[in-house]
N, C-alpha and C. Protein backbone atom coordinates (compact mmCIF):
# COMPACT_ATOMS: atom_id res chain seq x y z
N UNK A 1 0.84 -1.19 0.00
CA UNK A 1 0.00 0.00 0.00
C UNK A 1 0.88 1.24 0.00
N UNK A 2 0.52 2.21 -0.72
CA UNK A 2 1.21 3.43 -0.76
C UNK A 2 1.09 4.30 0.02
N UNK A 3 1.92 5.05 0.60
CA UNK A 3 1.88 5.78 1.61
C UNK A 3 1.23 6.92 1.36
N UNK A 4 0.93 7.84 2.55
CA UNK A 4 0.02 8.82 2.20
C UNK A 4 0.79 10.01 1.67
N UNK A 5 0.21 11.27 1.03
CA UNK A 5 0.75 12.08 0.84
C UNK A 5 1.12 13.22 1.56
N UNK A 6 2.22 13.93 1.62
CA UNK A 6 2.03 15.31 3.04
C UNK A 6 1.79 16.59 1.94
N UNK A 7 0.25 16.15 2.42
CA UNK A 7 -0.50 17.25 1.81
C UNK A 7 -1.01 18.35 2.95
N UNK A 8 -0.99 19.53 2.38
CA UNK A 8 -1.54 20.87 2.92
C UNK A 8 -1.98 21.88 2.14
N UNK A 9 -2.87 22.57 2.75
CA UNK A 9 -3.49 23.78 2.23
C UNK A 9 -2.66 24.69 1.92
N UNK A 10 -2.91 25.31 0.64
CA UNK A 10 -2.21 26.14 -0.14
C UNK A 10 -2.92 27.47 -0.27
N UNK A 11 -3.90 27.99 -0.83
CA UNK A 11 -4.29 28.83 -1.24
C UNK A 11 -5.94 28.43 -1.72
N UNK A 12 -7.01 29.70 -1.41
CA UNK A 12 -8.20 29.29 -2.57
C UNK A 12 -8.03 30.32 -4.13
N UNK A 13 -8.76 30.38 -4.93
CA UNK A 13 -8.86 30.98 -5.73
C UNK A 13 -10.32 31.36 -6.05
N UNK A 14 -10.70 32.45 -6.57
CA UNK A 14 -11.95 32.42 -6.69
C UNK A 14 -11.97 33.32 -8.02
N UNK A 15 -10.71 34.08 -8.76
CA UNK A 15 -10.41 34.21 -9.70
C UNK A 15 -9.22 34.30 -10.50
N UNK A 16 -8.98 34.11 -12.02
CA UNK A 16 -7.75 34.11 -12.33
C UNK A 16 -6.68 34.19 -11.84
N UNK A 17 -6.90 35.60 -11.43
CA UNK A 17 -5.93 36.43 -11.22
C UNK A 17 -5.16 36.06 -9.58
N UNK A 18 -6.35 35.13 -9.18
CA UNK A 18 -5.27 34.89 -7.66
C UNK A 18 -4.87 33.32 -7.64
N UNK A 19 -5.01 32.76 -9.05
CA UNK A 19 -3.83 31.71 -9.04
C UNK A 19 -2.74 31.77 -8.40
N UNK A 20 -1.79 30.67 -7.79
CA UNK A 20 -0.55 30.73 -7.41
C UNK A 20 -0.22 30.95 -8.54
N UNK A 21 1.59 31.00 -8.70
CA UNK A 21 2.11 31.01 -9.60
C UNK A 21 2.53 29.29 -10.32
N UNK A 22 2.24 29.57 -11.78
CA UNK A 22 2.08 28.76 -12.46
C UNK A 22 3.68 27.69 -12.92
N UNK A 23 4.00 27.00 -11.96
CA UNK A 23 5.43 26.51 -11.95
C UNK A 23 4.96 25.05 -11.39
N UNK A 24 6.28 24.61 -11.75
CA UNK A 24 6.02 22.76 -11.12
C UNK A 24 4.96 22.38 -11.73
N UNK A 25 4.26 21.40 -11.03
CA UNK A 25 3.35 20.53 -11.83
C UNK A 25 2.07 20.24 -10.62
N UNK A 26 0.77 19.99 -11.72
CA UNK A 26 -0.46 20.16 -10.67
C UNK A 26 -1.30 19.59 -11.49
N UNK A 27 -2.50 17.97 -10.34
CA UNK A 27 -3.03 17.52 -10.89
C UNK A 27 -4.48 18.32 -10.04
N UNK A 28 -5.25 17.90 -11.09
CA UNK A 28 -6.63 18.63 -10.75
C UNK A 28 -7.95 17.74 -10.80
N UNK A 29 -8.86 17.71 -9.38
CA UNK A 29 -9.51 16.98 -9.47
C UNK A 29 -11.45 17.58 -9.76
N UNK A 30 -11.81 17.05 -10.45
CA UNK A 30 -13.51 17.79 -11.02
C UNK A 30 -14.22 16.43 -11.28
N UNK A 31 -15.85 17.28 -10.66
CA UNK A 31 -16.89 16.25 -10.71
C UNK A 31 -17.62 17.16 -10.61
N UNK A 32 -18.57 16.07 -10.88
CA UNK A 32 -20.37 16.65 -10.28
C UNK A 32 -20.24 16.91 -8.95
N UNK A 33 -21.44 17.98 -8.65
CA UNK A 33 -21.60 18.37 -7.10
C UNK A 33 -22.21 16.81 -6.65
N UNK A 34 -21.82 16.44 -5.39
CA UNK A 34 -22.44 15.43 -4.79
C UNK A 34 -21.33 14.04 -5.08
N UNK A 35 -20.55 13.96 -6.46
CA UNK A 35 -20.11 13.10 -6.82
C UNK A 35 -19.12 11.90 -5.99
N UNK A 36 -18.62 12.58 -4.72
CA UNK A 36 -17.54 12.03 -3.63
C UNK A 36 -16.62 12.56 -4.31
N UNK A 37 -16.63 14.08 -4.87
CA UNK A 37 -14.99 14.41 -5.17
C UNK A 37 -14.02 15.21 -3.70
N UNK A 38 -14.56 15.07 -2.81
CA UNK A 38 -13.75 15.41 -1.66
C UNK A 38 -13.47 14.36 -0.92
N UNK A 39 -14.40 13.98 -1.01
CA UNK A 39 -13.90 12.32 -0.21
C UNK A 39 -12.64 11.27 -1.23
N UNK A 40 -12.73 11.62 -2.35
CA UNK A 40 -11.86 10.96 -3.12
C UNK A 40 -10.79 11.70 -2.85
N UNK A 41 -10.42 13.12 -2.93
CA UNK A 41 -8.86 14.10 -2.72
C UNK A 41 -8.74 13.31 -1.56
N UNK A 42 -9.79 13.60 -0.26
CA UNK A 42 -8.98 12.92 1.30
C UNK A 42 -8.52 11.43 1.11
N UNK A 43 -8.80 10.29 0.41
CA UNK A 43 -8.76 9.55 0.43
C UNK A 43 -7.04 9.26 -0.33
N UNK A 44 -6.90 9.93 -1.30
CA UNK A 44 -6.01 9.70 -2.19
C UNK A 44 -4.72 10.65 -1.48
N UNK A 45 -4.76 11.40 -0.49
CA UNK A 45 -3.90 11.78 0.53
C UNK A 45 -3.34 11.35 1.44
N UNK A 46 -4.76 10.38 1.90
CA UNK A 46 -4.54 9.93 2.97
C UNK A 46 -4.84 10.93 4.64
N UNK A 47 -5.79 11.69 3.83
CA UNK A 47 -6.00 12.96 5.17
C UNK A 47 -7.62 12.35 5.47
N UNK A 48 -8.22 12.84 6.40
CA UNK A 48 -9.40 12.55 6.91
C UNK A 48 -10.35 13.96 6.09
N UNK A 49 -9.62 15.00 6.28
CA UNK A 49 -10.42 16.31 6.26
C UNK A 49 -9.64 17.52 5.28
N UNK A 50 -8.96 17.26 4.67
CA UNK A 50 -8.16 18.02 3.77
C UNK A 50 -9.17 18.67 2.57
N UNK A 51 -9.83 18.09 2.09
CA UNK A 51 -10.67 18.74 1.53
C UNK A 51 -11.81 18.73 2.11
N UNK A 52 -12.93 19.50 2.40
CA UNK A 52 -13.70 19.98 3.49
C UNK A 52 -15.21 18.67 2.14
N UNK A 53 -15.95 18.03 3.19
CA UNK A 53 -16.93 16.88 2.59
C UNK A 53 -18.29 17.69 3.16
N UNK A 54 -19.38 17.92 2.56
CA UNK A 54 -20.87 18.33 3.35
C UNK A 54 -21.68 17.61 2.50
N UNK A 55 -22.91 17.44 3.53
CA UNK A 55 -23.95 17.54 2.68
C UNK A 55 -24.75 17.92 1.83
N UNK A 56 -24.66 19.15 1.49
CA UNK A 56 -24.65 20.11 1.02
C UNK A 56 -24.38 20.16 -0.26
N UNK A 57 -24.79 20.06 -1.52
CA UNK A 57 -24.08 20.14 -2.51
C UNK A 57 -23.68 21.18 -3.50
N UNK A 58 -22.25 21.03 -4.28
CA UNK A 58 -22.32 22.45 -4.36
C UNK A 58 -21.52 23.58 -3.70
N UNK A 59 -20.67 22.82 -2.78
CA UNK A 59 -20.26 23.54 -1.52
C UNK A 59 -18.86 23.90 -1.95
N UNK A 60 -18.26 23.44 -3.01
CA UNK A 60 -17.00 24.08 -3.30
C UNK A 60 -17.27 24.68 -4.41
N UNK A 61 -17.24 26.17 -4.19
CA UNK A 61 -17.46 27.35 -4.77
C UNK A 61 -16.30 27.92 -5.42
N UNK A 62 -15.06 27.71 -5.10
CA UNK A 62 -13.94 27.85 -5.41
C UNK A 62 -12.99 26.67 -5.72
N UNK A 63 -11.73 27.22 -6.21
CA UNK A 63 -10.39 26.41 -6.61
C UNK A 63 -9.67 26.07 -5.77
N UNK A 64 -9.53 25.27 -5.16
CA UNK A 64 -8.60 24.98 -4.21
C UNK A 64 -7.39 24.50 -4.32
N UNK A 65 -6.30 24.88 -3.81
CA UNK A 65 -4.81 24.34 -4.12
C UNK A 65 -4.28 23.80 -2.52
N UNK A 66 -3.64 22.51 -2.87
CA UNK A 66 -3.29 21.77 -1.87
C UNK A 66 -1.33 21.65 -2.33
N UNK A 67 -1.04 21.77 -1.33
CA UNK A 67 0.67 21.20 -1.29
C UNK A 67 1.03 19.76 -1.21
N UNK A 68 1.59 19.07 -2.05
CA UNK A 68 1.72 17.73 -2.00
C UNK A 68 3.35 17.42 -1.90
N UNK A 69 4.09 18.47 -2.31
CA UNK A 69 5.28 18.17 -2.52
C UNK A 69 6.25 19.26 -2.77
N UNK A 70 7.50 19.74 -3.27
CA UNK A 70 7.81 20.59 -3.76
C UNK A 70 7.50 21.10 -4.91
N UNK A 71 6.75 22.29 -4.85
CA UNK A 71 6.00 22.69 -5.87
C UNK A 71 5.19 21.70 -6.70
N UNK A 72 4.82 20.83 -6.10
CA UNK A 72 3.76 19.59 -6.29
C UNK A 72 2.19 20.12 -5.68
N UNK A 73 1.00 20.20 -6.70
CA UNK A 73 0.09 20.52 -6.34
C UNK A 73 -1.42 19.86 -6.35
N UNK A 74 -2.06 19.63 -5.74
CA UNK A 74 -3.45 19.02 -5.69
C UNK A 74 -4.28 19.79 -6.35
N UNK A 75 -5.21 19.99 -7.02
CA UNK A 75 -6.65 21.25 -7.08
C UNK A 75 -7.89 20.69 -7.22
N UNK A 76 -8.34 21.31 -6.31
CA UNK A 76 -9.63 21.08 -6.32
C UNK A 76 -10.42 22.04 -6.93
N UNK A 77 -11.38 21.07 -8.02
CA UNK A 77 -12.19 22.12 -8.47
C UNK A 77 -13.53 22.62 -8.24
N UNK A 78 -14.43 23.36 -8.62
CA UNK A 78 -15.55 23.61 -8.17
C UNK A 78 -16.52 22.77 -8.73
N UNK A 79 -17.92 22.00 -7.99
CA UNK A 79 -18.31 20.98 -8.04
C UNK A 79 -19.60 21.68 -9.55
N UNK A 80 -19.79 20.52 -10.23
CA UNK A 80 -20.51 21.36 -11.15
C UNK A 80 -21.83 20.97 -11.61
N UNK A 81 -22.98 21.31 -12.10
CA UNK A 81 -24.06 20.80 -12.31
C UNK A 81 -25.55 20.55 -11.11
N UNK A 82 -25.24 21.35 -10.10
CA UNK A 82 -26.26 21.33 -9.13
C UNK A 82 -27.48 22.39 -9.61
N UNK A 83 -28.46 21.77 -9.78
CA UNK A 83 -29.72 22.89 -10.19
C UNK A 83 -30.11 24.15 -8.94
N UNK A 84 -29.93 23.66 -8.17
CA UNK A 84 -29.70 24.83 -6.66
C UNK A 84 -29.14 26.15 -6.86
N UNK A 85 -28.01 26.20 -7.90
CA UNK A 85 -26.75 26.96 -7.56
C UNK A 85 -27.47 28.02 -8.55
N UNK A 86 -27.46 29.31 -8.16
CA UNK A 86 -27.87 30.58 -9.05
C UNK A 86 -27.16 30.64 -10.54
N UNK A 87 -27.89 31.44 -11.55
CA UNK A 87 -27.46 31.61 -12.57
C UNK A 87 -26.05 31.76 -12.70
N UNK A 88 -25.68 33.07 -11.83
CA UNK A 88 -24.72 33.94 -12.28
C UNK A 88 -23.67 32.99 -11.16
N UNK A 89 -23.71 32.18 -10.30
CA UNK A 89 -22.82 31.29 -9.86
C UNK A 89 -22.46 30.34 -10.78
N UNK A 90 -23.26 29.86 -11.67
CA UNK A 90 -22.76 28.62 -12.43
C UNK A 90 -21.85 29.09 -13.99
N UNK A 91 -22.66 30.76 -14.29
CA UNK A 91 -21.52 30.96 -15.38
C UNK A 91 -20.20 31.51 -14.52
N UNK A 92 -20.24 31.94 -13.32
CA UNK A 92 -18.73 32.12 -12.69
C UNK A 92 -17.73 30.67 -12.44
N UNK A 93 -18.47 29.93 -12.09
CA UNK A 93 -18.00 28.92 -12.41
C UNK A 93 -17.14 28.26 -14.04
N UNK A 94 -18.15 28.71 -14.42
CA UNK A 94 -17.46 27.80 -15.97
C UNK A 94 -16.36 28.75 -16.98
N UNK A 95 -16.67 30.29 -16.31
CA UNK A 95 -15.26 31.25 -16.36
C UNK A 95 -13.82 30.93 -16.06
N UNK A 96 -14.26 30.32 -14.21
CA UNK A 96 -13.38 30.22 -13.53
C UNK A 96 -12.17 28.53 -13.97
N UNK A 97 -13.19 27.76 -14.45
CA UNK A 97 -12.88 26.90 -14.41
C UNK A 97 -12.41 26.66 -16.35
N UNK A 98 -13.03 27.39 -17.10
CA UNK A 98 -12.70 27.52 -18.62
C UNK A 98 -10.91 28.38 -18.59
N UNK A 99 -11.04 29.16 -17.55
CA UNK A 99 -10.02 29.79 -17.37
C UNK A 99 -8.80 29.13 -17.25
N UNK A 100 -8.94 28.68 -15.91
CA UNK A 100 -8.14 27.26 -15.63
C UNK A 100 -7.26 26.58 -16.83
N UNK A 101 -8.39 26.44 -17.05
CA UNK A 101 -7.65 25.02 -18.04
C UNK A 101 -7.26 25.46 -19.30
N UNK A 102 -7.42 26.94 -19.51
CA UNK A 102 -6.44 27.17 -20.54
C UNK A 102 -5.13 27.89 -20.63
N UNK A 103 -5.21 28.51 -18.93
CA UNK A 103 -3.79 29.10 -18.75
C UNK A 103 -2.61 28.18 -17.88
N UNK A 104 -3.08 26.90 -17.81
CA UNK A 104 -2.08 26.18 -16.50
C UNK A 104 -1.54 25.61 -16.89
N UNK A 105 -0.07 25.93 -17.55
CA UNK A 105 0.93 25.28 -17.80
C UNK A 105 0.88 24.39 -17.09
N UNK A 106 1.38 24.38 -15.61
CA UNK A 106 1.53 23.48 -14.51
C UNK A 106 0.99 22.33 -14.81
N UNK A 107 -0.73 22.16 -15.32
CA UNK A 107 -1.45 21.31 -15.50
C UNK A 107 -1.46 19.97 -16.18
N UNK A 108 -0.75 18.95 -14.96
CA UNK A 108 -0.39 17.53 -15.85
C UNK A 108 -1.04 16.28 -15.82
N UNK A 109 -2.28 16.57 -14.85
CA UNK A 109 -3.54 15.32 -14.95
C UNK A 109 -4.53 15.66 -14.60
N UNK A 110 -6.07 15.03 -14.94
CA UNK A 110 -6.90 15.77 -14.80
C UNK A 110 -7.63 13.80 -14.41
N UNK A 111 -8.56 14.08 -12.99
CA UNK A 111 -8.97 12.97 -12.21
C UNK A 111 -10.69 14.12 -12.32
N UNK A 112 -11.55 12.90 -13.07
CA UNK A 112 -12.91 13.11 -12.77
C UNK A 112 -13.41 12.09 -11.97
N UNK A 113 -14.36 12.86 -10.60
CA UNK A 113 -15.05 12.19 -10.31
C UNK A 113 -16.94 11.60 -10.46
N UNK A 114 -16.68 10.34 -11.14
CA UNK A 114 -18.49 10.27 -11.52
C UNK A 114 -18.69 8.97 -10.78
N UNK A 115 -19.89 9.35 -9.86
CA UNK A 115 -20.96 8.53 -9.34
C UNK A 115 -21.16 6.94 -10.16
N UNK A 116 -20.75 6.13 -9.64
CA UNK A 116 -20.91 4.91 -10.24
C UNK A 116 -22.16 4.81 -10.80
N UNK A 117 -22.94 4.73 -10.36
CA UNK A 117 -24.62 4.66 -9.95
C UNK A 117 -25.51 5.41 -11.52
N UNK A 118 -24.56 6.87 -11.33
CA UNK A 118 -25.45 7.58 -12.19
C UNK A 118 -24.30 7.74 -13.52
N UNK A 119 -23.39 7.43 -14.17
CA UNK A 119 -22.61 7.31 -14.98
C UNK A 119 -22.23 8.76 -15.55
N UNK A 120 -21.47 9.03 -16.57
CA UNK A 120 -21.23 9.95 -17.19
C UNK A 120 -22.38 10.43 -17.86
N UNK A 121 -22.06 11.97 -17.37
CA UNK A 121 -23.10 13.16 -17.50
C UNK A 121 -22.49 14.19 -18.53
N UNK A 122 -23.37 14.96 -19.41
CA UNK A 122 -22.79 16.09 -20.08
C UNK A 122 -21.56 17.22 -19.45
N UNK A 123 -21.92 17.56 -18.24
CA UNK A 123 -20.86 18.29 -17.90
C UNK A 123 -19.69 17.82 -17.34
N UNK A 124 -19.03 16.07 -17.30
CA UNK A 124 -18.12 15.43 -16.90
C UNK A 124 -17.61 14.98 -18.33
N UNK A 125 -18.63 14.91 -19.55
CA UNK A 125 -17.44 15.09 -20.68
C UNK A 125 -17.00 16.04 -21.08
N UNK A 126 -17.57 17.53 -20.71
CA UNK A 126 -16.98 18.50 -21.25
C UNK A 126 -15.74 18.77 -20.57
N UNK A 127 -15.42 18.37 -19.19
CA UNK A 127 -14.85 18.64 -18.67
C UNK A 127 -13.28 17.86 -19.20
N UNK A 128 -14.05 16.44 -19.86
CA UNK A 128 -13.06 15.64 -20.52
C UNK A 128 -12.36 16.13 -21.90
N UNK A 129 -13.45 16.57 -22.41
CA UNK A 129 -12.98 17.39 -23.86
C UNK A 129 -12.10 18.37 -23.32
N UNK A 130 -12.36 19.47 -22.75
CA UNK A 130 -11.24 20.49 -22.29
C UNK A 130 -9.93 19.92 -21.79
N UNK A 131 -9.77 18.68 -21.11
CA UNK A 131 -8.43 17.52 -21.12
C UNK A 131 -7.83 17.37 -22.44
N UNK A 132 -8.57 16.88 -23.10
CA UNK A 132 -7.98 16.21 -24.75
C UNK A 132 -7.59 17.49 -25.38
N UNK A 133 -8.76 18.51 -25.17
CA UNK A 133 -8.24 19.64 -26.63
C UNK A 133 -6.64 20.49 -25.88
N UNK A 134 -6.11 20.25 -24.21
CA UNK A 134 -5.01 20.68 -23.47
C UNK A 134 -4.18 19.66 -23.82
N UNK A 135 -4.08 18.69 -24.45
CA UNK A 135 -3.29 17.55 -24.03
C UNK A 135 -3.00 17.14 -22.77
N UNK A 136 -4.02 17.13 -22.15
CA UNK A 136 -3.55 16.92 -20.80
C UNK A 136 -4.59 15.39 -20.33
N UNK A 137 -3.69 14.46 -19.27
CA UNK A 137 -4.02 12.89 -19.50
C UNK A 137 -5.07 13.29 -18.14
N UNK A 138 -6.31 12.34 -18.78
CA UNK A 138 -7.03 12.30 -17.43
C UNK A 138 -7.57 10.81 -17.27
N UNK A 139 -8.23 10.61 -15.86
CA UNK A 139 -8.89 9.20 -15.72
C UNK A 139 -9.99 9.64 -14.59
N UNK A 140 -11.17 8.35 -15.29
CA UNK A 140 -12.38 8.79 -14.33
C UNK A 140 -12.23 7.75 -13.36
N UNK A 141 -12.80 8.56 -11.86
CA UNK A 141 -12.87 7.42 -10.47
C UNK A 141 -14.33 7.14 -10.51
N UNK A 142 -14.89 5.99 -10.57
CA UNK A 142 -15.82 5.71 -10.36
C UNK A 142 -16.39 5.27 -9.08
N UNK A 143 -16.82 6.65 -8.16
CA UNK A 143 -16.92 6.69 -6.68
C UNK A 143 -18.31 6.27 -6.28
N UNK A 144 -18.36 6.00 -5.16
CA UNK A 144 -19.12 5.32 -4.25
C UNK A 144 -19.64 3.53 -4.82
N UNK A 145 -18.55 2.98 -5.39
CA UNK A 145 -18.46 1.31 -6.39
C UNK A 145 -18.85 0.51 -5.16
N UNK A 146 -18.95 0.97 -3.55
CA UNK A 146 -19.41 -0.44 -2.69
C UNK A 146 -20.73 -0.10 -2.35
N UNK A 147 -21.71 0.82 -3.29
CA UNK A 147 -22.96 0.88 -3.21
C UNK A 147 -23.52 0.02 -4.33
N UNK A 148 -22.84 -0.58 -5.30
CA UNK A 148 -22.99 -1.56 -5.98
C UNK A 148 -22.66 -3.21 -5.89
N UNK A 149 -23.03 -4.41 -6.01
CA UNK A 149 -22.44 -5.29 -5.91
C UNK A 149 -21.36 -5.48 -6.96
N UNK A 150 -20.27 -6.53 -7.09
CA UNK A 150 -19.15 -6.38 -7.55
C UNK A 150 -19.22 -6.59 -8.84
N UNK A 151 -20.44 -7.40 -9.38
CA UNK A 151 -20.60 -8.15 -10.79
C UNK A 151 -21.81 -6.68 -11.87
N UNK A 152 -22.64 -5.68 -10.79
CA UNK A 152 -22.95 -4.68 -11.25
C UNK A 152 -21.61 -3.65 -11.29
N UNK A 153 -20.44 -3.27 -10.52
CA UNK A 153 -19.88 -2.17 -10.14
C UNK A 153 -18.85 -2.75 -11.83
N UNK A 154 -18.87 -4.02 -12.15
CA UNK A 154 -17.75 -4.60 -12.92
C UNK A 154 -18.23 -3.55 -14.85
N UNK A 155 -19.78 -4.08 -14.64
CA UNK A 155 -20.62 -4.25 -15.94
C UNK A 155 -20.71 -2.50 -16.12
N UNK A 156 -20.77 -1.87 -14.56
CA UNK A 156 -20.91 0.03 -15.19
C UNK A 156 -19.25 0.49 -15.72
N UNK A 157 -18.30 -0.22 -15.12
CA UNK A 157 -17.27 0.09 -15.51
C UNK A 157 -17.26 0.03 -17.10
N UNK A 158 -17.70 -1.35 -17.66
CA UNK A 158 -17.30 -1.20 -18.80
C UNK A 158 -17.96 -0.34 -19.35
N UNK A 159 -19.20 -0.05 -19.26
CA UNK A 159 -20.52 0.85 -19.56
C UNK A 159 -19.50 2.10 -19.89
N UNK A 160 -19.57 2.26 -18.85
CA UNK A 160 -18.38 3.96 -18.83
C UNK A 160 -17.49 3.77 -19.87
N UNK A 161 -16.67 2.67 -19.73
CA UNK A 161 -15.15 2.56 -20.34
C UNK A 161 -15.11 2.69 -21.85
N UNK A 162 -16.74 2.31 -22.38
CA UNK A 162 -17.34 2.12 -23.46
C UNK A 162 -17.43 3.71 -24.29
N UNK A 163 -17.40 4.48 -23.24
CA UNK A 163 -17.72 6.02 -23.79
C UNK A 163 -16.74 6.94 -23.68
N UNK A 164 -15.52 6.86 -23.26
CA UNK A 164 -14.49 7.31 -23.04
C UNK A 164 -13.36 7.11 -24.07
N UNK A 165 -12.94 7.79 -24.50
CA UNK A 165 -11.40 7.94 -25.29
C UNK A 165 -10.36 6.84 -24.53
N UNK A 166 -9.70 6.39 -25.84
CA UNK A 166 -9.21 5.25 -25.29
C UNK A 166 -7.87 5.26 -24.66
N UNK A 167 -7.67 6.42 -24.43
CA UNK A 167 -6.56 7.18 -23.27
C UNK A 167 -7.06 7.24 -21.77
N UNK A 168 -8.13 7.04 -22.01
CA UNK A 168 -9.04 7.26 -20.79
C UNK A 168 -9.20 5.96 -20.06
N UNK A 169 -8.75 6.00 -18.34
CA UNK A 169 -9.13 4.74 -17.82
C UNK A 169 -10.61 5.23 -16.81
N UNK A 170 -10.92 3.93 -16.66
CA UNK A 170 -12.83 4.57 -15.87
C UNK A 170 -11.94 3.34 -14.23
N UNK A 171 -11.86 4.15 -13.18
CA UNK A 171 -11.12 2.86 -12.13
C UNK A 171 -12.75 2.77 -11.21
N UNK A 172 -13.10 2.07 -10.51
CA UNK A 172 -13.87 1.66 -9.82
C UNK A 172 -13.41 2.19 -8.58
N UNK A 173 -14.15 2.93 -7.58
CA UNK A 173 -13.26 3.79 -6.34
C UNK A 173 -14.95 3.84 -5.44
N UNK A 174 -13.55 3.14 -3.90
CA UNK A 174 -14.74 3.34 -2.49
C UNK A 174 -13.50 3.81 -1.81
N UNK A 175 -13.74 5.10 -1.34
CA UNK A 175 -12.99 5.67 -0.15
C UNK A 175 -12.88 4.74 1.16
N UNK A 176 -14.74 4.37 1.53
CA UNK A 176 -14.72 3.54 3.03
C UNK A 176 -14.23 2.55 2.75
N UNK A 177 -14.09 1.56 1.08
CA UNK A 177 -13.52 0.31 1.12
C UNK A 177 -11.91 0.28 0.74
N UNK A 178 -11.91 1.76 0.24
CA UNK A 178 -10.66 1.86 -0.29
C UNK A 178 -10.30 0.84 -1.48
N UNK A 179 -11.26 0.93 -2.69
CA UNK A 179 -11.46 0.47 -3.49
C UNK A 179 -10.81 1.00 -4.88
N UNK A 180 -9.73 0.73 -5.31
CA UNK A 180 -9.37 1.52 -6.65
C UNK A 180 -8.28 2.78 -5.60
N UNK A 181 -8.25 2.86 -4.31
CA UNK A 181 -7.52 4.35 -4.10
C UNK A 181 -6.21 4.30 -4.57
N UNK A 182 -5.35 3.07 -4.29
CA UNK A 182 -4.08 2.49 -4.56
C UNK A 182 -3.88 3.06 -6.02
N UNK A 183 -4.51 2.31 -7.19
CA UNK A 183 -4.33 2.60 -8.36
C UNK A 183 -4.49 3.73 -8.45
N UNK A 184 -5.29 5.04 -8.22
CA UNK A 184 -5.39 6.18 -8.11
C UNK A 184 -4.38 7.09 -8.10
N UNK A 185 -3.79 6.58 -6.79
CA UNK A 185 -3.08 7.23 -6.48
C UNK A 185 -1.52 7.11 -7.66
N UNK A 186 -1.09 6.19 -8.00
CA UNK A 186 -0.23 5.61 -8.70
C UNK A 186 -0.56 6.41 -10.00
N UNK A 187 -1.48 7.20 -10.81
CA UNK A 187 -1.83 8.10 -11.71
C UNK A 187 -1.36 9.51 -11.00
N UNK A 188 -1.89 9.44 -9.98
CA UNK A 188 -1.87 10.63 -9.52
C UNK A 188 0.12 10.89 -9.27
N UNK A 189 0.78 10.11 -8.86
CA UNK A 189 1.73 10.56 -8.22
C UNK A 189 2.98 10.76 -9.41
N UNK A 190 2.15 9.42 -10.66
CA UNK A 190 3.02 9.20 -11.79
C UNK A 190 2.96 10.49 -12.40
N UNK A 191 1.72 11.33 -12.63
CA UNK A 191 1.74 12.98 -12.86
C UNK A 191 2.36 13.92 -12.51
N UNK A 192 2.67 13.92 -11.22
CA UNK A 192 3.12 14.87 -10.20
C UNK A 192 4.62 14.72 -10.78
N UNK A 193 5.34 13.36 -10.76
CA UNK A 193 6.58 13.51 -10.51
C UNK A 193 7.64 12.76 -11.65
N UNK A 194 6.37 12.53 -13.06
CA UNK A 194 6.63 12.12 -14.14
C UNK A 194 7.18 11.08 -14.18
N UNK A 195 6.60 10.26 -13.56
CA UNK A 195 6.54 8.61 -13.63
C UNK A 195 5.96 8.16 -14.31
N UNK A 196 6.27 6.90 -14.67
CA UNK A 196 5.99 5.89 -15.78
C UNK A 196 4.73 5.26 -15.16
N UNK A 197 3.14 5.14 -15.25
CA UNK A 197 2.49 4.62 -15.13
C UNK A 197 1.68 3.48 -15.73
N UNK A 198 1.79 2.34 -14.72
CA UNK A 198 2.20 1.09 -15.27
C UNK A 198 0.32 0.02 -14.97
């Protein structure tokens, strides 16, 4: 098992302009609101509470940057697709986050998180297209997989795997079972520190 990461809080962002500076290398994690994309960052750290989890969906409103390493960075992105969230919040959002992804050098993997259950959604491929048209490598976690039995969690994988670019891996991921975190992480770290992922 791989050890955890010494991760810490870095900075939020809530526009362009208060990006850190764009150096080293930084993987970035995006989902649907609700999807377990905070529970997947804590998990893949190895922190309990590093990225803040509610009920609430919707609740990361901002960019978040985590320290993983020397000039090694986590980001969290803002959760997307909640019908709750006001107009003019969801096009700040897709500013903030269109923004992103076209000025971040830094930017060397891109981890979506989609709901086993409810599969890939319009705004988790766009999020994939904006990967491909950056050249930048991404893979989907397929979170909350121990709300499924193993022979359903097997059959959505391929489902998914079926709709994805064939650069694209779909991993099966339970934080509480710690399901898929291992392999996860092994993308994640092969990004960070330009390893060969095997």
């Amino acid at each position: 098992m791989s050890v955890p990461l010494n991760a810490s809080f870095l900075m939020s962002a809530r526009e362009p302009a208060q990006f850190p500076a764009d150096s080293g290398r930084e993987v970035a994690v995006a989902g649907r609101s609700n999807s377990g994309k905070s529970t997947a960052i804590n998990a893949l750290v190895g922190r309990r509470s590093l990225a803040r989890t509610g009920k609430t969906p919707g609740r990361t409103q901002l960019i978040n940057f985590f320290q993983v390493g020397e000039d090694r960075r986590l980001v969290d992105l803002p959760g997307y697709g909640y019908a709750r969230v006001p107009d003019a919040v969801r096009k700040h959002w897709r500013h903030l986050l269109e923004a992103y992804f076209q000025r971040r050098q830094s930017l060397v993997g891109l981890m979506v998180t989609v709901d086993i259950r409810r599969g890939l959604k319009e705004l988790d491929r766009v999020m994939l297209d904006w990967a491909q048209a950056f050249s930048v490598p991404a893979t989907v976690l397929l979170t909350k997989a121990d709300k499924l039995s193993r022979g359903a969690a097997l059959s959505r994988r391929l489902e998914v795997s079926g709709e994805l670019p064939g650069t694209v891996d779909a991993l099966p991921f339970s934080a509480p079972k710690r399901l898929g975190v291992d392999e996860a992480r092994r993308y994640l770290t092969g990004w960070l520190w330009n390893d060969s992922i095997e």
